[in-house]
N, C-alpha and C. Protein backbone atom coordinates (compact mmCIF):
# COMPACT_ATOMS: atom_id res chain seq x y z
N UNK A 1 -42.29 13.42 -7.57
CA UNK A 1 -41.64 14.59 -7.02
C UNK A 1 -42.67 15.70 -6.87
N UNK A 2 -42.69 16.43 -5.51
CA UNK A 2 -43.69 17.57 -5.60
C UNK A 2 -43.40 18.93 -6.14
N UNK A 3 -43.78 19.22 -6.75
CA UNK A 3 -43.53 20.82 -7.36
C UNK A 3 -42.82 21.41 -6.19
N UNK A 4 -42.22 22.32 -7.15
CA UNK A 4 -41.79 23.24 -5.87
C UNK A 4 -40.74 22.80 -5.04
N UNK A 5 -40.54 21.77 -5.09
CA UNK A 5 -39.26 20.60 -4.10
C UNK A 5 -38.22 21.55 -3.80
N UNK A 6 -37.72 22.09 -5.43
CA UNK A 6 -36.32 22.72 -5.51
C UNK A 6 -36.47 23.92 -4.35
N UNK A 7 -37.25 24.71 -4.30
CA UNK A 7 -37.09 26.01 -3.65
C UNK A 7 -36.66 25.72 -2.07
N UNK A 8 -36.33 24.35 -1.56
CA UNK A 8 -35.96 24.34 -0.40
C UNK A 8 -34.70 24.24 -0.40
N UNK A 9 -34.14 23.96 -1.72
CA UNK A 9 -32.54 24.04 -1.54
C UNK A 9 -32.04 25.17 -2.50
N UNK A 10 -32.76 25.86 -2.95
CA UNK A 10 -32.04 27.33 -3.15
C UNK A 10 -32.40 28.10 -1.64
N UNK A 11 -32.47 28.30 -0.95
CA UNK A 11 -32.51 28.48 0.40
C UNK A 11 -31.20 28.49 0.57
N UNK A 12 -30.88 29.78 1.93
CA UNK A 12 -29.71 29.77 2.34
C UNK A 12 -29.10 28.95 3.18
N UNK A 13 -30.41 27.57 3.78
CA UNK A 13 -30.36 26.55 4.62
C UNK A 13 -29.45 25.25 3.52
N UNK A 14 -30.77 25.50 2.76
CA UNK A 14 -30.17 24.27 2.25
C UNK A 14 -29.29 24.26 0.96
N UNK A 15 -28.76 25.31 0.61
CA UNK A 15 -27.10 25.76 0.22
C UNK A 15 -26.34 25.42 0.80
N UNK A 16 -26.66 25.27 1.89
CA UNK A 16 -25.60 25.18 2.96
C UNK A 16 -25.44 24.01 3.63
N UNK A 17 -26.73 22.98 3.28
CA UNK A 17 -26.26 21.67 3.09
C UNK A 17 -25.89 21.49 2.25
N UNK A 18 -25.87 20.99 0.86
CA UNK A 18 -25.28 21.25 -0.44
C UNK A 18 -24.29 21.14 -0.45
N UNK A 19 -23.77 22.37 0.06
CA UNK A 19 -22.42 22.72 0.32
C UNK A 19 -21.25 21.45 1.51
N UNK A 20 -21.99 21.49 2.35
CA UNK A 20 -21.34 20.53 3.40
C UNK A 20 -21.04 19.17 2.85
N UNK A 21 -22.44 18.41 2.28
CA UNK A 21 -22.21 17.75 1.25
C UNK A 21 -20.99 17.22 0.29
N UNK A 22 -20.79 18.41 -0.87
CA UNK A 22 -20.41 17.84 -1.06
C UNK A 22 -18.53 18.26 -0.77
N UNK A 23 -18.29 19.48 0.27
CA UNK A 23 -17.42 19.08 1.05
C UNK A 23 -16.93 18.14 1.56
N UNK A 24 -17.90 17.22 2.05
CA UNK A 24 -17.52 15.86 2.71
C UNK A 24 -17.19 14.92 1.69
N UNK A 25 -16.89 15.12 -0.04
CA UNK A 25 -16.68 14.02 -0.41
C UNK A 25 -18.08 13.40 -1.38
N UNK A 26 -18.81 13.47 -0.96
CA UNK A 26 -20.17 12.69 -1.47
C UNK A 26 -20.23 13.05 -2.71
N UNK A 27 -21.32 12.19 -3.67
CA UNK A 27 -21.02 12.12 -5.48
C UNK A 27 -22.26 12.97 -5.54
N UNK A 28 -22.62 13.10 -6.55
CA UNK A 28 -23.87 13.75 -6.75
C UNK A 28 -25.63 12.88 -6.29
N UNK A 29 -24.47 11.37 -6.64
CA UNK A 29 -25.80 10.41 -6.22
C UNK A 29 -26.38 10.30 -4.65
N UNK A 30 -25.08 10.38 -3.76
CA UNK A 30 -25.30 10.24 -2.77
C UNK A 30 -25.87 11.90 -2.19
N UNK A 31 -26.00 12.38 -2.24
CA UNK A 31 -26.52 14.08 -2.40
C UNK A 31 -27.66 14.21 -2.60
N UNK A 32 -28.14 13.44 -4.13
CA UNK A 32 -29.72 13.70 -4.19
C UNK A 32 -30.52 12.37 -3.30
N UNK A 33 -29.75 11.41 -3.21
CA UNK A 33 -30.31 10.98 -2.03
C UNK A 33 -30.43 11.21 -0.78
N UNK A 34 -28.97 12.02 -0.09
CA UNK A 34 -30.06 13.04 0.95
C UNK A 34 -31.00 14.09 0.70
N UNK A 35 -31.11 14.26 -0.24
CA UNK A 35 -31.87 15.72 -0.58
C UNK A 35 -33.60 14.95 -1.17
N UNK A 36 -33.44 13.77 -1.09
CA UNK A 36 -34.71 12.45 -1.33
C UNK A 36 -35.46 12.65 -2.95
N UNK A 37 -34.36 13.22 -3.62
CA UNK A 37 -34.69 13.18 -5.20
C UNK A 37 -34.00 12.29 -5.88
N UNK A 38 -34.43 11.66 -7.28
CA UNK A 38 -33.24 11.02 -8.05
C UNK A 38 -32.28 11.97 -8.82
N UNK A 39 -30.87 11.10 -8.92
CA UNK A 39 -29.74 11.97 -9.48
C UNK A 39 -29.77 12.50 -10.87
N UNK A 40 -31.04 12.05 -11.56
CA UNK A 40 -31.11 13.04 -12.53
C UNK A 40 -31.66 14.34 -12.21
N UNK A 41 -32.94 14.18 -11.05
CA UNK A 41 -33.16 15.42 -11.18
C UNK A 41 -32.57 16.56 -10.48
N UNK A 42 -31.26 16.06 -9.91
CA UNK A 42 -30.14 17.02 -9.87
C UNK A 42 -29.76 17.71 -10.55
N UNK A 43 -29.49 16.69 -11.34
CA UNK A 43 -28.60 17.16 -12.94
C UNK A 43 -29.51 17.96 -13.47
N UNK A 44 -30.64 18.09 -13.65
CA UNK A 44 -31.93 18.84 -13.64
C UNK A 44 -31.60 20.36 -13.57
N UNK A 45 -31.64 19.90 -12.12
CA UNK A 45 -32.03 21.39 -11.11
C UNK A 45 -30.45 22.33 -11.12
N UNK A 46 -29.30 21.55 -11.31
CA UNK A 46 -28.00 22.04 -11.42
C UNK A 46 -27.82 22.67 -12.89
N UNK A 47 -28.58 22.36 -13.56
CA UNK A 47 -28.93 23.29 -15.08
C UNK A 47 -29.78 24.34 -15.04
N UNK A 48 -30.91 24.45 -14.33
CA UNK A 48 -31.57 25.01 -14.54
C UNK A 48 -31.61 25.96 -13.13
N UNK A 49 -31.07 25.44 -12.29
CA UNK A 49 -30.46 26.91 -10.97
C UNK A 49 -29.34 26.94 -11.08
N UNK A 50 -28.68 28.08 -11.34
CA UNK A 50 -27.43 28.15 -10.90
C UNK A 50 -26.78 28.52 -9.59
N UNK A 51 -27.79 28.75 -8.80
CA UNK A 51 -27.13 28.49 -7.31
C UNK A 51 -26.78 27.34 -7.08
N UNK A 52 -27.83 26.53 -7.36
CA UNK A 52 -27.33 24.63 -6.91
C UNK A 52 -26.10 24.61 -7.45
N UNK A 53 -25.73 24.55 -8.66
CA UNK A 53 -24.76 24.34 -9.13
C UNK A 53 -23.23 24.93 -8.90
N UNK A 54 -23.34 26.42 -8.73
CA UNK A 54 -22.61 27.21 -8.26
C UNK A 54 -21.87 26.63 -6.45
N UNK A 55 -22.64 25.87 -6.01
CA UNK A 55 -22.50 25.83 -4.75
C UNK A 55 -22.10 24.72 -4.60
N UNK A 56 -22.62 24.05 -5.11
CA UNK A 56 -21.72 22.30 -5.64
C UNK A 56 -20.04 22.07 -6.18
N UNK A 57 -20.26 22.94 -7.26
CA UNK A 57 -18.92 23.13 -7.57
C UNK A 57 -18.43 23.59 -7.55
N UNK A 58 -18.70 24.70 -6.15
CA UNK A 58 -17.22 25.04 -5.68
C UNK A 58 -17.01 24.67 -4.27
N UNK A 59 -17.80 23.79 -3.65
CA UNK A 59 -17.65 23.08 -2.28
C UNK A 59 -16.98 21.81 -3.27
N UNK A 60 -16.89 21.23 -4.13
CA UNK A 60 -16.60 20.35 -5.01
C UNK A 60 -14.79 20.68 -4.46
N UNK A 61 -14.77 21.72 -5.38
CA UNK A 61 -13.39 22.49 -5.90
C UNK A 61 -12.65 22.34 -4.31
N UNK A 62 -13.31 22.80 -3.38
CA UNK A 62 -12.31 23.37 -2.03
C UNK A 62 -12.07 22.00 -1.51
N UNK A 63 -13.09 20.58 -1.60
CA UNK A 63 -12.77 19.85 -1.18
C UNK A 63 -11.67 18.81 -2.22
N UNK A 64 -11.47 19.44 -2.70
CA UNK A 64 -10.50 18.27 -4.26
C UNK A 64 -8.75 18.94 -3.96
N UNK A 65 -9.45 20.12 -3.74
CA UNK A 65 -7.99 20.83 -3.15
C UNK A 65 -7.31 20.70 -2.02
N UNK A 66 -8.18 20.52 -0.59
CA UNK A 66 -7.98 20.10 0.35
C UNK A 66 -6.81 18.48 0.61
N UNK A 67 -7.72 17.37 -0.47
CA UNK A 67 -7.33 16.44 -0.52
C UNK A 67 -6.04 16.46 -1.92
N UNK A 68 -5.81 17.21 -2.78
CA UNK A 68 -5.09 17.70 -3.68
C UNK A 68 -3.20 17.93 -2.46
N UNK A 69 -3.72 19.12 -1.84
CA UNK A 69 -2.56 19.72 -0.49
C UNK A 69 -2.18 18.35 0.70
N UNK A 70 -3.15 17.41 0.65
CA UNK A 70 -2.96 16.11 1.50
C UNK A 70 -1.87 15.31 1.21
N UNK A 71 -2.03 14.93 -0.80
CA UNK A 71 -1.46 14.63 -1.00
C UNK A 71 0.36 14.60 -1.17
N UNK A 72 0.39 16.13 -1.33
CA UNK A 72 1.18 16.43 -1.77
C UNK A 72 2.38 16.26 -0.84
N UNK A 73 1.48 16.65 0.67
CA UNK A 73 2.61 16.65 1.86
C UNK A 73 3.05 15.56 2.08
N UNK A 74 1.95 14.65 2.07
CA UNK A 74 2.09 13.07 2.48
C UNK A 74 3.95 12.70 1.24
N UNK A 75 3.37 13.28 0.20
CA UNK A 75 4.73 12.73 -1.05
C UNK A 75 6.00 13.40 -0.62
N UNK A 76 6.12 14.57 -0.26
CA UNK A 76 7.03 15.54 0.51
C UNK A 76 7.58 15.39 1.34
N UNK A 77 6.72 14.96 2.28
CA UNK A 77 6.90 14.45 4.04
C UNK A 77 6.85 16.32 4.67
N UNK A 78 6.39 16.00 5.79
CA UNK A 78 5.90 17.47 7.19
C UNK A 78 6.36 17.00 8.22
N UNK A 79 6.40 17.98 8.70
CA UNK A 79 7.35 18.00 10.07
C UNK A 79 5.41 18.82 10.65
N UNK A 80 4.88 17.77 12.19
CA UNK A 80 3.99 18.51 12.94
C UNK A 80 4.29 18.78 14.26
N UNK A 81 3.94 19.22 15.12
CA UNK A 81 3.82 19.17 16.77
C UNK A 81 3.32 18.32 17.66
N UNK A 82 3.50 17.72 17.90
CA UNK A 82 2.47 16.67 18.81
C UNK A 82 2.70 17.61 20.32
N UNK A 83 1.54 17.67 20.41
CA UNK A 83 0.93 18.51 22.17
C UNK A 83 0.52 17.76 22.82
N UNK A 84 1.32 17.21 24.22
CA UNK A 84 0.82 16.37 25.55
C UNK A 84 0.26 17.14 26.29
N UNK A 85 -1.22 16.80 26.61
CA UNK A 85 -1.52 17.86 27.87
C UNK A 85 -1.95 17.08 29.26
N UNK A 86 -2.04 17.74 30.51
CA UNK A 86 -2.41 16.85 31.80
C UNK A 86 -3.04 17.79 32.37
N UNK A 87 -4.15 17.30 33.18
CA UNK A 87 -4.72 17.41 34.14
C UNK A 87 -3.97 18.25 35.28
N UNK A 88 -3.58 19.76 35.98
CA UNK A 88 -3.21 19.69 37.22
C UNK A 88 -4.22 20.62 37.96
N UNK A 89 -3.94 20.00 39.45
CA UNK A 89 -4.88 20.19 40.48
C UNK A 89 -4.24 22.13 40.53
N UNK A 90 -5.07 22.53 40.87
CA UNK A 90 -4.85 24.26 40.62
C UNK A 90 -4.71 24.94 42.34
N UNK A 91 -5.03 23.38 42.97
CA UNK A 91 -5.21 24.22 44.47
C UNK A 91 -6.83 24.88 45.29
N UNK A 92 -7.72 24.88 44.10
CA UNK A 92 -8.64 24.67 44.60
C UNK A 92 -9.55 23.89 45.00
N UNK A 93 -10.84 24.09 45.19
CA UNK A 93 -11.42 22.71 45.79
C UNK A 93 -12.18 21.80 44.62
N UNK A 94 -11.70 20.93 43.94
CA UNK A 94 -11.91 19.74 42.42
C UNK A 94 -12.06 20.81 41.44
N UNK A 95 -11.06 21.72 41.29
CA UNK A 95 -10.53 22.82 40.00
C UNK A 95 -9.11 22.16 39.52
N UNK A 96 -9.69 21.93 38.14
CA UNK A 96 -8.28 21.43 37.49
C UNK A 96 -8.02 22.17 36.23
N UNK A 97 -6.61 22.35 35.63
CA UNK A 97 -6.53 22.66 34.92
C UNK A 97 -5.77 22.13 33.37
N UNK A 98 -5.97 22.43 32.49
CA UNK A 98 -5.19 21.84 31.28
C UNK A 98 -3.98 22.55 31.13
N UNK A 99 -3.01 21.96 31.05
CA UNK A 99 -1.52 22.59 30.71
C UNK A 99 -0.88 22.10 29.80
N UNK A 100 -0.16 22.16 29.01
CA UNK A 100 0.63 21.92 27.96
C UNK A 100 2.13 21.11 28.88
N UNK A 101 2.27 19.95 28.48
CA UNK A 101 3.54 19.77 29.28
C UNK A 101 4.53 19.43 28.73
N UNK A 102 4.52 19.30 26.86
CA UNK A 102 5.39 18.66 26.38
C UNK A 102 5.07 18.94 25.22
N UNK A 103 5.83 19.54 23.95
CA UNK A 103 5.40 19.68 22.76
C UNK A 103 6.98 18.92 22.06
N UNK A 104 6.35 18.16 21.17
CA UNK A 104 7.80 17.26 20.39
C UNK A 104 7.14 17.59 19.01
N UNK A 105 8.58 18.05 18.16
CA UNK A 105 7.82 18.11 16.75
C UNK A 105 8.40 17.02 16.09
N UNK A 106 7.27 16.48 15.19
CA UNK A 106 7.91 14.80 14.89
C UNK A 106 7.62 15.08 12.99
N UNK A 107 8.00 14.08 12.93
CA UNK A 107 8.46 14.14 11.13
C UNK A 107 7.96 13.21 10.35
N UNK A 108 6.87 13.34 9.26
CA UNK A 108 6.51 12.28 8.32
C UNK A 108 7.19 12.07 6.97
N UNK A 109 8.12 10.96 7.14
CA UNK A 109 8.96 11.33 5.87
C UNK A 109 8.60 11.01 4.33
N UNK A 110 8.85 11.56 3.35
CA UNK A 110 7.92 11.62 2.25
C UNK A 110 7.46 10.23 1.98
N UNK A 111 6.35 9.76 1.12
CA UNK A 111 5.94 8.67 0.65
C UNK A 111 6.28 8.81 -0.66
N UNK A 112 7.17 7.60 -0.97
CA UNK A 112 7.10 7.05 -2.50
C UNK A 112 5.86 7.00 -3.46
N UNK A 113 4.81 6.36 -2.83
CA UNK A 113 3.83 5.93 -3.37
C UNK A 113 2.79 7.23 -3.87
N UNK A 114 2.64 8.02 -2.68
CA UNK A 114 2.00 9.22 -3.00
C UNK A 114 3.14 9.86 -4.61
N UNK A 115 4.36 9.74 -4.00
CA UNK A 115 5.29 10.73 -4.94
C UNK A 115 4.69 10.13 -6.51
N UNK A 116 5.08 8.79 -6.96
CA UNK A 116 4.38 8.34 -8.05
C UNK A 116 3.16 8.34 -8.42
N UNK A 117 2.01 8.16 -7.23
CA UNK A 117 0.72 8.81 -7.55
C UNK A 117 0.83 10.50 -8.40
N UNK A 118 1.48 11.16 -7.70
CA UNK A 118 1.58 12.38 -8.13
C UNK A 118 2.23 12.94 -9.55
N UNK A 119 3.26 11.58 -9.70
CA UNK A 119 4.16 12.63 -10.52
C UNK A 119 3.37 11.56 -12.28
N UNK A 120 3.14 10.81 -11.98
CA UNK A 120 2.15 9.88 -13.34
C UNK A 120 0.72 10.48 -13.58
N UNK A 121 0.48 11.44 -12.33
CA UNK A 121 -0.87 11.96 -13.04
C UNK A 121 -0.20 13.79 -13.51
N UNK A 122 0.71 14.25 -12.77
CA UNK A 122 1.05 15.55 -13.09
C UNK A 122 1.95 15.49 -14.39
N UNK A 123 3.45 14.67 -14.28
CA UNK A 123 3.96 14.63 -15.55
C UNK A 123 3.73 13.32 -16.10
N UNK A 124 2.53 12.76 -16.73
CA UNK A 124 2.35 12.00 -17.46
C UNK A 124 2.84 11.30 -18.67
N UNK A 125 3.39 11.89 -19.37
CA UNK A 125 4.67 11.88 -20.59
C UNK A 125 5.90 11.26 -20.05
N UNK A 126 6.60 12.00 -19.11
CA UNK A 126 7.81 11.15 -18.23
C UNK A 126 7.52 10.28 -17.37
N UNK A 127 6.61 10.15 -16.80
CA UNK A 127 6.04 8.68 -15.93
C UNK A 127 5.53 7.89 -15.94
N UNK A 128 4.82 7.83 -16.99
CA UNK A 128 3.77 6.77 -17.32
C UNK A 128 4.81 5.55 -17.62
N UNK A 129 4.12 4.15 -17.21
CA UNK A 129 4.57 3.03 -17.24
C UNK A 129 4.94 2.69 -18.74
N UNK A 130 4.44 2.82 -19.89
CA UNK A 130 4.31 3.05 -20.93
C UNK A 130 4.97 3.97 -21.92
N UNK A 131 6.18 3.52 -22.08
CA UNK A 131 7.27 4.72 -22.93
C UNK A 131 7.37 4.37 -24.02
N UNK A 132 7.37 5.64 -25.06
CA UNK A 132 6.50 5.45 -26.40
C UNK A 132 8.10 6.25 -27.23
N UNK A 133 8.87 5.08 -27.58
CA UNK A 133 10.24 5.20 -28.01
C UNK A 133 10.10 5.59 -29.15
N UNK A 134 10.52 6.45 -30.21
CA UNK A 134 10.87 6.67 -31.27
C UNK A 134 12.37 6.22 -32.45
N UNK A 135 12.05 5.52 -33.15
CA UNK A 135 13.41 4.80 -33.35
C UNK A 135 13.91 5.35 -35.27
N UNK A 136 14.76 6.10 -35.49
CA UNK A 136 14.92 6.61 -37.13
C UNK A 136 16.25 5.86 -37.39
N UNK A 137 16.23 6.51 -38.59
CA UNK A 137 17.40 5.30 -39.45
C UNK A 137 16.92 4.61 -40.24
N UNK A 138 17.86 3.94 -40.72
CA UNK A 138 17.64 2.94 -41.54
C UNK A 138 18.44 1.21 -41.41
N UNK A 139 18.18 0.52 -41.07
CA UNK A 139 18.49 -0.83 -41.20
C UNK A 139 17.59 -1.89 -42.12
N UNK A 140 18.56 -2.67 -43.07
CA UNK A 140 18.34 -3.76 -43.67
C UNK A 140 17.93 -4.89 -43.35
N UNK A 141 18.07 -5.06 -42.09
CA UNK A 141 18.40 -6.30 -41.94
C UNK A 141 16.96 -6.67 -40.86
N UNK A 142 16.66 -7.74 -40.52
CA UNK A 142 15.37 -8.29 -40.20
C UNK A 142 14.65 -7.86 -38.74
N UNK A 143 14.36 -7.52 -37.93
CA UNK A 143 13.57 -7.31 -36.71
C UNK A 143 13.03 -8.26 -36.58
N UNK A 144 13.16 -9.15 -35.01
CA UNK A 144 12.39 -9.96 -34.68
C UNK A 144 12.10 -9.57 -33.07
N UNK A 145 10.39 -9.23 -32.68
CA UNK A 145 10.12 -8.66 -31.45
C UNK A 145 9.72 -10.25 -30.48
N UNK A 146 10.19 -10.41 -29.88
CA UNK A 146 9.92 -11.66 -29.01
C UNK A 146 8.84 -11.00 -27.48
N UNK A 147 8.25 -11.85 -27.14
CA UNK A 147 6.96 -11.24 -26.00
C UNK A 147 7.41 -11.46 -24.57
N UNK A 148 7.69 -13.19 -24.66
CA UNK A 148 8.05 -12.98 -23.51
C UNK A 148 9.56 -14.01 -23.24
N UNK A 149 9.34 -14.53 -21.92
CA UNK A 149 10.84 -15.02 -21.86
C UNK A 149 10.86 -17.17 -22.60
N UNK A 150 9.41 -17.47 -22.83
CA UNK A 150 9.37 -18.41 -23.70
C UNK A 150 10.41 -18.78 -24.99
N UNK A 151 9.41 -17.44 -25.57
CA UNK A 151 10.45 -16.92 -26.71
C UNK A 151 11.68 -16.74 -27.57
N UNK A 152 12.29 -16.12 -26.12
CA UNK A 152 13.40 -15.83 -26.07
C UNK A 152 14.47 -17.16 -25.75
N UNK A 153 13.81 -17.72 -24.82
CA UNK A 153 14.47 -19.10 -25.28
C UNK A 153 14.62 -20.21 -26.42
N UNK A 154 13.70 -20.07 -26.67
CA UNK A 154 13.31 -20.80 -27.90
C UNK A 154 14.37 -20.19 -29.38
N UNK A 155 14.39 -19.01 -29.34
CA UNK A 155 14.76 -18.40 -30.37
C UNK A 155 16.33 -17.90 -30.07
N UNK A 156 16.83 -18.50 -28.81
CA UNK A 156 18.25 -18.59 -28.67
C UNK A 156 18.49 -19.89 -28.80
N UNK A 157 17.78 -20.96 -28.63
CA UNK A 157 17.63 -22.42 -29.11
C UNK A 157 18.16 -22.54 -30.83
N UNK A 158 17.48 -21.94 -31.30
CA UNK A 158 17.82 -21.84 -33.01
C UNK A 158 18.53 -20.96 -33.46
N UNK A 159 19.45 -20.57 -32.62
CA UNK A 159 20.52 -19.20 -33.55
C UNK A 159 21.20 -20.57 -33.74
């Protein structure tokens, strides 16, 4: 690595790739490989500038949110516009123009899948596949937990 490397991306240029970066999604690895360093010495330079870092994570942040608001609608369902436009001749000589000829607003109706994506990572306690029963009292008498439906045959075999 040549000395000095960093000072091209504290630059207001290359902040501003950085930034686009990791707007678009990209990890830190794929980043210092456009930026033609290894991803430690990101991790490096993101400690020891806080512009890099500053600028990372919050192009980070806007893009997590972006896709955060994606989700949400997709689980919801949106109503958008769809805009037809055409070509008309204006009357002059090969002058055309764009016109709007048809606007329909159409409807995405919520997704299940998003909805459970959403609601197992937001309310985790009530959704998780995994329900963690609490049972008080007192009984005498024997518990037998059977696994699967083998089991259960077997052990209706011998009552």
């Amino acid at each position: 690595m040549a000395k000095g490397k960093y000072k091209q991306w504290i630059t207001k240029e290359g902040l501003t790739a950085l930034k686009m970066w990791a707007k678009l999604g990209l990890t830190d690895k794929d980043i210092a490989t456009n930026m033609d360093i290894n991803v430690s010495t990101l991790y490096e330079w993101k400690n020891k500038y806080t512009e890099i870092k500053e600028s990372l994570t919050h192009a980070k942040a806007v893009a997590d949110s972006i896709v955060e608001n994606a989700l949400y609608k997709r689980a919801v369902g949106f109503r958008y516009d769809e805009v037809t436009k055409e070509n008309k001749y204006n009357g002059k000589k090969d002058k055309y123009e764009l016109t709007i000829t048809k606007v329909v607003t159409k409807m995405v109706v919520p997704d299940t899948t998003a909805q459970i994506f959403w609601l197992k990572n937001r309310k985790r306690l009530e959704w998780r596949d995994k329900q963690e029963i609490e049972q008080t009292g007192t009984y005498s008498g024997n518990v037998t937990i059977l696994n699967d439906a083998d089991e259960v045959k077997k052990y209706k075999e011998n009552m």
